[in-house]
N, C-alpha and C. Protein backbone atom coordinates (compact mmCIF):
# COMPACT_ATOMS: atom_id res chain seq x y z
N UNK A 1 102.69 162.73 155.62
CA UNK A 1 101.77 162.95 154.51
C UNK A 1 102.36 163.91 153.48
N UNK A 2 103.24 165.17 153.74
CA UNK A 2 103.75 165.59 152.84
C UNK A 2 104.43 165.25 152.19
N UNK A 3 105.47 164.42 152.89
CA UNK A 3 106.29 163.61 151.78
C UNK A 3 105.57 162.93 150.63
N UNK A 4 104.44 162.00 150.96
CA UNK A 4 103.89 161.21 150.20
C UNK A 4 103.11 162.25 149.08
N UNK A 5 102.73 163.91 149.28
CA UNK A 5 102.48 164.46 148.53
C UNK A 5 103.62 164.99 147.37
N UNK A 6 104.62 165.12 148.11
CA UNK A 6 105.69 165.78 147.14
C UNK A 6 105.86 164.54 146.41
N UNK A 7 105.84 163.09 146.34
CA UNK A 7 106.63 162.02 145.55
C UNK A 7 105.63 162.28 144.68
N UNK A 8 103.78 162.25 145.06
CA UNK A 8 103.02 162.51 144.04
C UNK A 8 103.62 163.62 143.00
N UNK A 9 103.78 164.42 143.53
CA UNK A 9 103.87 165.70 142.52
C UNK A 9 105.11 165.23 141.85
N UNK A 10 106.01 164.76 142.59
CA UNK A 10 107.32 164.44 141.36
C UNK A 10 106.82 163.61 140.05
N UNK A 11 106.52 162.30 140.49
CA UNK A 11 106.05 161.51 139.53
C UNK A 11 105.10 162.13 138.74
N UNK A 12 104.22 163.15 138.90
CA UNK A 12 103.13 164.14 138.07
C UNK A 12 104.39 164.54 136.92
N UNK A 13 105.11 165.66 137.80
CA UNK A 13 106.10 166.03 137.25
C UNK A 13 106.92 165.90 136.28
N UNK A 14 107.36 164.12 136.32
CA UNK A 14 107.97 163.35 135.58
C UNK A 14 107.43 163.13 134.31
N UNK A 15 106.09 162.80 134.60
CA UNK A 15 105.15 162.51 133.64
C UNK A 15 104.74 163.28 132.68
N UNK A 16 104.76 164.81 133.08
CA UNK A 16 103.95 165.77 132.40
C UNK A 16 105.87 166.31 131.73
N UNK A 17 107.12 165.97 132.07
CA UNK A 17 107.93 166.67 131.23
C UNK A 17 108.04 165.43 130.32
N UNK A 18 107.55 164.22 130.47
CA UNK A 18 108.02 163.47 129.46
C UNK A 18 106.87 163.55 128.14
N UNK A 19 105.43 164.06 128.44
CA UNK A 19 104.56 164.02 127.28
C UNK A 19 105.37 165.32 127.09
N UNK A 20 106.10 166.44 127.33
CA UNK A 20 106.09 167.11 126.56
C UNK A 20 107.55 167.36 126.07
N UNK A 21 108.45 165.76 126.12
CA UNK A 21 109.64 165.45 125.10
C UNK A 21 110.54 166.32 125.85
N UNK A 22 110.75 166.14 127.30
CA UNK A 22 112.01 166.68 127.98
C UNK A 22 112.22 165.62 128.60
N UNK A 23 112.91 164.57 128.35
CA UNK A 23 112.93 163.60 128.78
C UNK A 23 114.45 163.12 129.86
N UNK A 24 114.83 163.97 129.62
CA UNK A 24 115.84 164.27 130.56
C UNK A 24 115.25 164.43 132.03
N UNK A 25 114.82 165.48 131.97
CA UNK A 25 114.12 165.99 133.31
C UNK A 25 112.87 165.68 133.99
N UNK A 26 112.42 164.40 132.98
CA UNK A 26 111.40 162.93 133.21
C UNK A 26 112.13 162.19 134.21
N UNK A 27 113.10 161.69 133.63
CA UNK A 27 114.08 160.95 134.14
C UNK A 27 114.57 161.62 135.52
N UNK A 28 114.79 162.54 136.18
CA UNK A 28 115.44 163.48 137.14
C UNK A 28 114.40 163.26 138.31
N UNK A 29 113.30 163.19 137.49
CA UNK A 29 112.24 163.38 138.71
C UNK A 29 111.45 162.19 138.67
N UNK A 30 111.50 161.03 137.78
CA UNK A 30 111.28 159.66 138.78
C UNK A 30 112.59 159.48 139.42
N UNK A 31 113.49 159.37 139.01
CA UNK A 31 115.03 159.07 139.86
C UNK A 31 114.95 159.99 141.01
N UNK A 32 114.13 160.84 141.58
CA UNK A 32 114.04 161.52 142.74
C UNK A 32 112.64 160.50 143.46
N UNK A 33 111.76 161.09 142.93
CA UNK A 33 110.71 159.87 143.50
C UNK A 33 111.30 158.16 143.77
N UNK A 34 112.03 157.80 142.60
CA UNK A 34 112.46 156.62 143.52
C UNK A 34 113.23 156.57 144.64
N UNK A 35 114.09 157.38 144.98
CA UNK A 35 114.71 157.83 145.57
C UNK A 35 113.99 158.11 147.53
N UNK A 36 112.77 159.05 147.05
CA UNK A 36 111.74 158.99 148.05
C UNK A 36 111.48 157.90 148.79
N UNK A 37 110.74 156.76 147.81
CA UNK A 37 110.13 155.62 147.53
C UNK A 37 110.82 154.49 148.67
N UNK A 38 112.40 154.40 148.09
CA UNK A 38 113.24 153.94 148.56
C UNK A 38 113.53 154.47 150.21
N UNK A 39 113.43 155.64 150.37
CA UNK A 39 114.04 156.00 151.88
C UNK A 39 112.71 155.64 152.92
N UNK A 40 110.70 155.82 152.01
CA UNK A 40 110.28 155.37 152.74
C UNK A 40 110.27 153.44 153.12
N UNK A 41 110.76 152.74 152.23
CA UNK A 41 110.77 151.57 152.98
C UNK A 41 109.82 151.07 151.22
N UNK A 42 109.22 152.01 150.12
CA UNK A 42 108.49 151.19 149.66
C UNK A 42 109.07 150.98 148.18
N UNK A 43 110.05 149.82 148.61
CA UNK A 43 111.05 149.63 147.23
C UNK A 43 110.60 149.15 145.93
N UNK A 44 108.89 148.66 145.71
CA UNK A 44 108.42 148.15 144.65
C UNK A 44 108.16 149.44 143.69
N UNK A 45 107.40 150.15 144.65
CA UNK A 45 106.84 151.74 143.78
C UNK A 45 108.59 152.48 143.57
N UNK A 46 109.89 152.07 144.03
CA UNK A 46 111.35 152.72 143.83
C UNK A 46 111.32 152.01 142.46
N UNK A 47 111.06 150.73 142.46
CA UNK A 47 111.27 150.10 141.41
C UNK A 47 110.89 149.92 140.29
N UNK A 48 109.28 150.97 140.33
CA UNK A 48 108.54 151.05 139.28
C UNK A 48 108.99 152.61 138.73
N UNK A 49 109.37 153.22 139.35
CA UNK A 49 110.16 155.14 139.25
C UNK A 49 111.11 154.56 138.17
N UNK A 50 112.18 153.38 138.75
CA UNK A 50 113.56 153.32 138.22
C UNK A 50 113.41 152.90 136.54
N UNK A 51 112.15 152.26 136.78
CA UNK A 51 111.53 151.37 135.31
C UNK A 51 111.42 153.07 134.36
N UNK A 52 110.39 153.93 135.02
CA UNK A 52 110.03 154.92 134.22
C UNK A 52 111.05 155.74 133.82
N UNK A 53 112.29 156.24 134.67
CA UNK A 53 113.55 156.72 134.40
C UNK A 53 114.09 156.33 133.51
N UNK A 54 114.33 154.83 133.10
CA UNK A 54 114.95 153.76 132.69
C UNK A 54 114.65 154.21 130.84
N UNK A 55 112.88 154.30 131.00
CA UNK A 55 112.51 154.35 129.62
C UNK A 55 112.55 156.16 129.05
N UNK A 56 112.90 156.92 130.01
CA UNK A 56 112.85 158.59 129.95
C UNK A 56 114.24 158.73 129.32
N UNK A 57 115.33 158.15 130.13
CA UNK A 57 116.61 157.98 129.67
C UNK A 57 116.69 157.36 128.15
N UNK A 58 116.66 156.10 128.23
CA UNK A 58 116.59 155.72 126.40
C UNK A 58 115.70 156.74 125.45
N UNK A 59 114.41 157.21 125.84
CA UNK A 59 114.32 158.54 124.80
C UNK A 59 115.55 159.59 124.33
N UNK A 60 115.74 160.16 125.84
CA UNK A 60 116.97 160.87 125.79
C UNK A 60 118.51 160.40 125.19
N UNK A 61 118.43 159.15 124.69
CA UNK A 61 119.52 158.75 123.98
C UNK A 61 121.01 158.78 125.20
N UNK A 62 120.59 158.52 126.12
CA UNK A 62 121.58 158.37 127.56
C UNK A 62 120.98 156.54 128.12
N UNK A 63 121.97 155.52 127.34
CA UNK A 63 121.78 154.49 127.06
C UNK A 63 122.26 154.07 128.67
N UNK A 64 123.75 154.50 128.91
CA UNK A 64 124.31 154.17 130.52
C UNK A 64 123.39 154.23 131.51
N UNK A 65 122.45 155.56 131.56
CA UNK A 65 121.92 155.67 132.46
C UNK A 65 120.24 154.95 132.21
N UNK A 66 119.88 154.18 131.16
CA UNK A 66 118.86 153.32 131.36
C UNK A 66 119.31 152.42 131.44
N UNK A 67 120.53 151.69 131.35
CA UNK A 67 120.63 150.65 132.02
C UNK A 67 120.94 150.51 133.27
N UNK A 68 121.41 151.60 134.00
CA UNK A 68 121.68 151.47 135.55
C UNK A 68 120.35 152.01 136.45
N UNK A 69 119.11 152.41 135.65
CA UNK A 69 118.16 152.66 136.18
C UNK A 69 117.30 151.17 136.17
N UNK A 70 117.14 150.74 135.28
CA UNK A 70 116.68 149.51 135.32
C UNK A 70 117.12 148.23 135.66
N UNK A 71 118.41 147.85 136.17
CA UNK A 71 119.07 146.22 136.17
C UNK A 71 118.78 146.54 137.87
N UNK A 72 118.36 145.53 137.75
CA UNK A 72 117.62 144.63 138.88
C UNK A 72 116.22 144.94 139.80
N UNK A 73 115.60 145.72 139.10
CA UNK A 73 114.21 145.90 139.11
C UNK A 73 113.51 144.60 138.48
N UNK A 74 113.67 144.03 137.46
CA UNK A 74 113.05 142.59 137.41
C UNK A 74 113.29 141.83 138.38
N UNK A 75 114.33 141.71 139.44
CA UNK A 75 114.54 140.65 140.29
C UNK A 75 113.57 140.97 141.50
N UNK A 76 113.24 142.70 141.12
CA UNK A 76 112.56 142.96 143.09
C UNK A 76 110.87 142.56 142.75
N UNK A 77 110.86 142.65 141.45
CA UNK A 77 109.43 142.50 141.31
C UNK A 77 109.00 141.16 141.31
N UNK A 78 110.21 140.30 140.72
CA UNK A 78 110.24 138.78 140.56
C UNK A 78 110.13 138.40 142.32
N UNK A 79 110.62 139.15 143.17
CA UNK A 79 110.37 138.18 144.97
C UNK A 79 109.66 138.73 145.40
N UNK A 80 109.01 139.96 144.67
CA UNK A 80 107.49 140.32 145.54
C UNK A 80 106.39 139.34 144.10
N UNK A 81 106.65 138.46 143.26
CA UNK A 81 105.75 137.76 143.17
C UNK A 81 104.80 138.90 142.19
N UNK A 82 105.42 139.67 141.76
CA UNK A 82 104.15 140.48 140.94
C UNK A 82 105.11 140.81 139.51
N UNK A 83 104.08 139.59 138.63
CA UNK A 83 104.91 138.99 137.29
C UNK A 83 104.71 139.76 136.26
N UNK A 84 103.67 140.93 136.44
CA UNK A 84 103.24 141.94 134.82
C UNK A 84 104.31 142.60 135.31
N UNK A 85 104.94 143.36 136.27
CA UNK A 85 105.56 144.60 136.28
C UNK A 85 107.14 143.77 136.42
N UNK A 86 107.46 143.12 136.93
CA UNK A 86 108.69 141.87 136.43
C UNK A 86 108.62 141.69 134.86
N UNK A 87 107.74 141.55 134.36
CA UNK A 87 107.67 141.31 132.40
C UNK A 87 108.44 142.49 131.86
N UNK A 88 106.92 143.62 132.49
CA UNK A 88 107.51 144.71 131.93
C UNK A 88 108.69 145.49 132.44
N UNK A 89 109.24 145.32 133.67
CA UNK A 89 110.81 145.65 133.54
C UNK A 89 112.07 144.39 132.33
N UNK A 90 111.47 143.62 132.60
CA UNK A 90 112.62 142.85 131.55
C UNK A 90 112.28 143.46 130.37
N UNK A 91 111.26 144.03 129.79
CA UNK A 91 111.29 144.24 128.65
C UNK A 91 112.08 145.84 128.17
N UNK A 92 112.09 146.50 129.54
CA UNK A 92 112.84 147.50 129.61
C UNK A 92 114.04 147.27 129.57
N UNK A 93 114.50 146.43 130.43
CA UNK A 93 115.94 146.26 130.25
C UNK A 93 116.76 145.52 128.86
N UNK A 94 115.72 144.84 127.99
CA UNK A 94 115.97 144.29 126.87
C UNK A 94 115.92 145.53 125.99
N UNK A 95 115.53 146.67 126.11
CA UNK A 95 115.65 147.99 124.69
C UNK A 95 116.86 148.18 125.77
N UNK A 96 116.70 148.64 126.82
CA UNK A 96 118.51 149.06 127.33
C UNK A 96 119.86 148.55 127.01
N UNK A 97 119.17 146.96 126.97
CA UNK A 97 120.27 146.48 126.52
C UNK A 97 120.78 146.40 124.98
N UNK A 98 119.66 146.61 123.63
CA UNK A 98 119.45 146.43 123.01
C UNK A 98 120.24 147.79 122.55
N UNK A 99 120.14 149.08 123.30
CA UNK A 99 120.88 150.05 122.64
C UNK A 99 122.27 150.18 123.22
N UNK A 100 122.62 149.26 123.72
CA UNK A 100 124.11 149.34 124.62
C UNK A 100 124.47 147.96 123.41
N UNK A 101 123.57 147.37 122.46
CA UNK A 101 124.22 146.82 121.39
C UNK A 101 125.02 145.65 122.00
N UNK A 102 124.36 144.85 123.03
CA UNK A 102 124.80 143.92 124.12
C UNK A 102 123.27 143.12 123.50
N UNK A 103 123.56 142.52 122.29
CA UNK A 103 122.19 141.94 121.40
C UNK A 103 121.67 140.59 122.11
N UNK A 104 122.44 139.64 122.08
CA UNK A 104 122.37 138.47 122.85
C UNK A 104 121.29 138.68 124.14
N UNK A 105 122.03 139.48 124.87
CA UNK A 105 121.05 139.84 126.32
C UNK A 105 120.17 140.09 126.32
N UNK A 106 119.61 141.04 125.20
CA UNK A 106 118.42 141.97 124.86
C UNK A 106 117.50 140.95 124.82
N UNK A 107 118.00 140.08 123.35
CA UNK A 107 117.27 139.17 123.00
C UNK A 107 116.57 138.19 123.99
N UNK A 108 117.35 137.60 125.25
CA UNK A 108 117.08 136.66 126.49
C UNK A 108 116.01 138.10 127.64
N UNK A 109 116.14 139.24 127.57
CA UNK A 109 115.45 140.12 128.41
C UNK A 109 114.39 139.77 127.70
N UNK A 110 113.96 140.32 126.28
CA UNK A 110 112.67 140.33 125.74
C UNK A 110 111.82 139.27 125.30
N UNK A 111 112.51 138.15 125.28
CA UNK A 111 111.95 136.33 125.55
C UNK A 111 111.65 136.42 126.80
N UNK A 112 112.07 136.66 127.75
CA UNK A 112 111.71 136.42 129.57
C UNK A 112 110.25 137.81 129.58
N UNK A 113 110.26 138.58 129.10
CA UNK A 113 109.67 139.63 129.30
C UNK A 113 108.45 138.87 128.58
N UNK A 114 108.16 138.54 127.19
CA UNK A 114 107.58 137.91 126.65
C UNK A 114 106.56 136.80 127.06
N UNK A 115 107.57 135.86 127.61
CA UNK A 115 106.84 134.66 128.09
C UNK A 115 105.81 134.99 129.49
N UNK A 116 106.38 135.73 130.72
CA UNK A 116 105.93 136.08 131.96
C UNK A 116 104.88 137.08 131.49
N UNK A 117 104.60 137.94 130.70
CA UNK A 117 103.69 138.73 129.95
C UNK A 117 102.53 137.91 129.29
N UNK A 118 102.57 136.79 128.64
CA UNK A 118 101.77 136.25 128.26
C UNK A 118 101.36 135.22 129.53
N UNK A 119 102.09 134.53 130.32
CA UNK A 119 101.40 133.97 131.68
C UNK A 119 100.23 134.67 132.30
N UNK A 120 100.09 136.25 132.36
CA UNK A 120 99.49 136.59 133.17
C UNK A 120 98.46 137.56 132.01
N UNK A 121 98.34 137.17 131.04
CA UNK A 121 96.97 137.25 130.01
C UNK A 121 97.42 138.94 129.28
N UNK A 122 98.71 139.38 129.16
CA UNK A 122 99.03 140.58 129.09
C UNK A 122 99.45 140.88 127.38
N UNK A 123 98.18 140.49 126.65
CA UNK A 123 98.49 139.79 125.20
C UNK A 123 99.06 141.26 124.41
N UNK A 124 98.38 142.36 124.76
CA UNK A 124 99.34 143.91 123.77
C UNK A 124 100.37 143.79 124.37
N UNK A 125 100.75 144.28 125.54
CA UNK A 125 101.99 144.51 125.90
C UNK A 125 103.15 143.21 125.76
N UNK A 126 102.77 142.15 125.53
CA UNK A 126 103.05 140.96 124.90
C UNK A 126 104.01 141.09 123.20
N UNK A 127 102.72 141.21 123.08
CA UNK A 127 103.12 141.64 121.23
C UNK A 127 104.21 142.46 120.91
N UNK A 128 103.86 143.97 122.28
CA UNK A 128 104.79 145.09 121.82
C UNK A 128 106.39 144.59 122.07
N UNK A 129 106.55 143.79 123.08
CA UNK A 129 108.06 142.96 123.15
C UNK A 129 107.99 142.19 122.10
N UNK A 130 107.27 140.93 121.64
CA UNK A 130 107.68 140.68 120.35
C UNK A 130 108.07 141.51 119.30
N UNK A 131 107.46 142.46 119.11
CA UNK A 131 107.78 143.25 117.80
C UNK A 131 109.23 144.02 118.21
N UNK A 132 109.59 144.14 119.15
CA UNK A 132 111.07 144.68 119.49
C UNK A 132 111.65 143.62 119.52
N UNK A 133 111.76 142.18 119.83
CA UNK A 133 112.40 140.98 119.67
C UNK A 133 112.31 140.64 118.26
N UNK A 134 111.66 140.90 117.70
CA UNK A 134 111.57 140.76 116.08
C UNK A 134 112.25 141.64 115.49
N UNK A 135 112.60 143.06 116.10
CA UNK A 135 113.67 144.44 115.01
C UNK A 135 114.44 143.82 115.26
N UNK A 136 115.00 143.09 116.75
CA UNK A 136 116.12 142.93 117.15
C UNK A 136 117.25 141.85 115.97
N UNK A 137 115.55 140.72 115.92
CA UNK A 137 116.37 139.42 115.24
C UNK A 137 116.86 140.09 113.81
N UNK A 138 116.03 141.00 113.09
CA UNK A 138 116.62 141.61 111.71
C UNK A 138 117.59 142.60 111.56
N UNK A 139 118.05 143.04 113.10
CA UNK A 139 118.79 143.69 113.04
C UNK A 139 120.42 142.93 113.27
N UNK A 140 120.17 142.02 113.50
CA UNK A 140 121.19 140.52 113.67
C UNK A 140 121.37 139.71 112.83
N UNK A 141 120.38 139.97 111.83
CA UNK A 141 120.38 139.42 110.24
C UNK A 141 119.86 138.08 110.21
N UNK A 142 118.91 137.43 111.62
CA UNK A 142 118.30 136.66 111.41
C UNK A 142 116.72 136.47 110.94
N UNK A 143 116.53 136.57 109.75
CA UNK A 143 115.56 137.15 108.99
C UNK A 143 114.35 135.63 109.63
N UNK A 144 114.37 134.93 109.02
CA UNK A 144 113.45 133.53 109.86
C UNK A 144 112.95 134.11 111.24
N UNK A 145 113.60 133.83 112.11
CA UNK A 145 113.38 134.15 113.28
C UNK A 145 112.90 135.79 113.63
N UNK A 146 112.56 137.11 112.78
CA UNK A 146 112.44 137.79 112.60
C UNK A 146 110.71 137.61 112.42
N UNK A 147 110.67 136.86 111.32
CA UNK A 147 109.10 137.13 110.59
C UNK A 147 108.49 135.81 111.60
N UNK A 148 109.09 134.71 112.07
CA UNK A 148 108.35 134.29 113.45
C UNK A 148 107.97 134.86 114.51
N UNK A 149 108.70 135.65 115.35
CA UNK A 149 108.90 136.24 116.56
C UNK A 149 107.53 137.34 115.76
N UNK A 150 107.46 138.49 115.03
CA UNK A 150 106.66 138.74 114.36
C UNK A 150 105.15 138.39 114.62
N UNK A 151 105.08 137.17 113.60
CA UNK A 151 103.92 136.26 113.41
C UNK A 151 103.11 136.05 115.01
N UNK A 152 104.03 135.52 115.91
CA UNK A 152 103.96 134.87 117.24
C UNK A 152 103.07 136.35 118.07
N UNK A 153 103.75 137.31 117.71
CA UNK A 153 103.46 138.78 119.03
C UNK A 153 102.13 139.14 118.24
N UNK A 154 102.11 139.05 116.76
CA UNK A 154 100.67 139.46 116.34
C UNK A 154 99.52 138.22 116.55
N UNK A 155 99.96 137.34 116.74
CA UNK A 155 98.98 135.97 116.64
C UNK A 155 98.30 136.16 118.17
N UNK A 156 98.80 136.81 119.06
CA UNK A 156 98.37 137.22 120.32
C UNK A 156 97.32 138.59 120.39
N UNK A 157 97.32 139.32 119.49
CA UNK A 157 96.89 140.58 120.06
C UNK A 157 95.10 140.27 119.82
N UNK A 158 94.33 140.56 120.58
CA UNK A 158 92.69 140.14 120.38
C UNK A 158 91.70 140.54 118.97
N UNK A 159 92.33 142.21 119.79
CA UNK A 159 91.60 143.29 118.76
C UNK A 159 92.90 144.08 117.93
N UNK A 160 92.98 143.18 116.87
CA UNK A 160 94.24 144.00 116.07
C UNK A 160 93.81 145.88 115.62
N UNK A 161 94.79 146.11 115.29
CA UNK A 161 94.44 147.38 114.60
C UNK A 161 94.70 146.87 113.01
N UNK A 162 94.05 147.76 112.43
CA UNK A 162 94.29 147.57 110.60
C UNK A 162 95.27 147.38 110.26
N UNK A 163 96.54 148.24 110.80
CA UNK A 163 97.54 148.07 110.19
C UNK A 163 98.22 146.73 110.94
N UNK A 164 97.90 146.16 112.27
CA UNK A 164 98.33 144.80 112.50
C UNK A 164 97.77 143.90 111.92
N UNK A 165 96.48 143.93 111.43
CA UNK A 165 95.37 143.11 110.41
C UNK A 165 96.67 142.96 109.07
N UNK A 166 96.58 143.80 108.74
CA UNK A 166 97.71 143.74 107.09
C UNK A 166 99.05 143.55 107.66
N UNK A 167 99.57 143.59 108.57
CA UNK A 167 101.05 143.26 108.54
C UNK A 167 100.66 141.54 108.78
N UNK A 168 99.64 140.89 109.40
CA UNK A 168 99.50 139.80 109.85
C UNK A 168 99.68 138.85 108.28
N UNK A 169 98.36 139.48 107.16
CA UNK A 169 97.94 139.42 106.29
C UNK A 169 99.50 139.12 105.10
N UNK A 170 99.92 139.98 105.48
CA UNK A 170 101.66 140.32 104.57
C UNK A 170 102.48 138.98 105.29
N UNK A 171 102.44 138.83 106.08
CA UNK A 171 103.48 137.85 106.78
C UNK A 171 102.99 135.95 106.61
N UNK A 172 101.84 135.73 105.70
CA UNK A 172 101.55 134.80 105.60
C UNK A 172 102.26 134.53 104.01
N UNK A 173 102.52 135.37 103.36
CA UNK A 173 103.39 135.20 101.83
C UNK A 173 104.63 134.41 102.18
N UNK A 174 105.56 134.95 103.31
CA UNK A 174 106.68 134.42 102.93
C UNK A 174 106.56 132.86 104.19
N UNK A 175 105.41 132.93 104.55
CA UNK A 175 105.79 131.50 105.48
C UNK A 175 105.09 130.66 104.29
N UNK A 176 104.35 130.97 103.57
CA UNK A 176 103.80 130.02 102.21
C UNK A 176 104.74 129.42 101.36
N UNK A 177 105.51 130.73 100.71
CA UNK A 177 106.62 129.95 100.05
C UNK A 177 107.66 129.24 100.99
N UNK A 178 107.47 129.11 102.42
CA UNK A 178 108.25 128.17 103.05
C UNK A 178 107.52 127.17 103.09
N UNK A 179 107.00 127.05 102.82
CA UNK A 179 105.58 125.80 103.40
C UNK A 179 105.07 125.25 104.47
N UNK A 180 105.05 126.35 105.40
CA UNK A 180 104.40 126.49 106.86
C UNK A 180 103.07 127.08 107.22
């Protein structure tokens, strides 16, 4: 039981240095809790630590170490059959990959992240990978596929916010003068 208290407190830990932008030492202490996680036998909750590390690290601008925190956490979640937290690791590993500037991959992480996200009715967190599959495509200079991918992640969200209301609103100009 203590153990299972100390992983609590790490992951607290983790949590409470990352709202307050030490994200380094976010990262230190899920990578210890997974670590825990892992020695007790319970490799999904290792795999959900490695996810949170994964995204503590890319704050911290330590790109190596979110990608070696995250690659192959989509596969453990993909054979335990539990497809939101499989989404949302691919979608982690698509900004990892995305800042390791390995674009191609990113792009195939945050389509897989995308599609398995919307299977299981997960329409914000949906969107929020589109709209990173959408910087991605303009950052690749594929402008089309940019204001689709776009269109597609906002055409999902239920209850927009205002400013997704007007970006939705803005993005119907240039598919007009296409004639779509």
């Amino acid at each position: 039981m203590e153990e299972q208290i100390s992983t609590n407190q790490l992951i607290n830990e983790g949590k409470a240095a990352y709202r307050q932008g030490d994200f380094i030492e976010a990262a230190r202490a899920f990578d210890v809790a997974a670590e825990s996680f892992d020695v007790s036998g319970d490799v999904l909750n290792a795999a959900e630590m490695r996810n949170n590390s994964s995204v503590a690290y890319l704050r911290a601008g330590e790109v190596q170490a979110a990608l070696r925190a995250v690659e192959g956490t989509p596969a453990l979640f993909a054979s335990a059959g539990d497809v939101r937290r499989q989404g949302l690791a691919l979608g982690n590993l698509g900004a990892a990959l995305e800042a390791m500037n390995r674009l191609d991959e990113a792009a195939k992480a945050y389509s897989q992240s995308a599609d398995l996200l919307e299977s299981v009715g997960e329409n914000d967190l949906r969107a929020y990978v589109m709209k990173s599959l959408s910087a991605l495509h303009l950052r690749s200079g594929r402008h089309i596929e940019a204001l689709s991918t776009m269109q597609a992640g906002l055409d999902g969200i239920e209850h927009p916010k205002t400013q997704e209301r007007l970006l939705k609103r803005l993005l119907k100009v240039p598919f007009k003068f296409m004639g779509k």
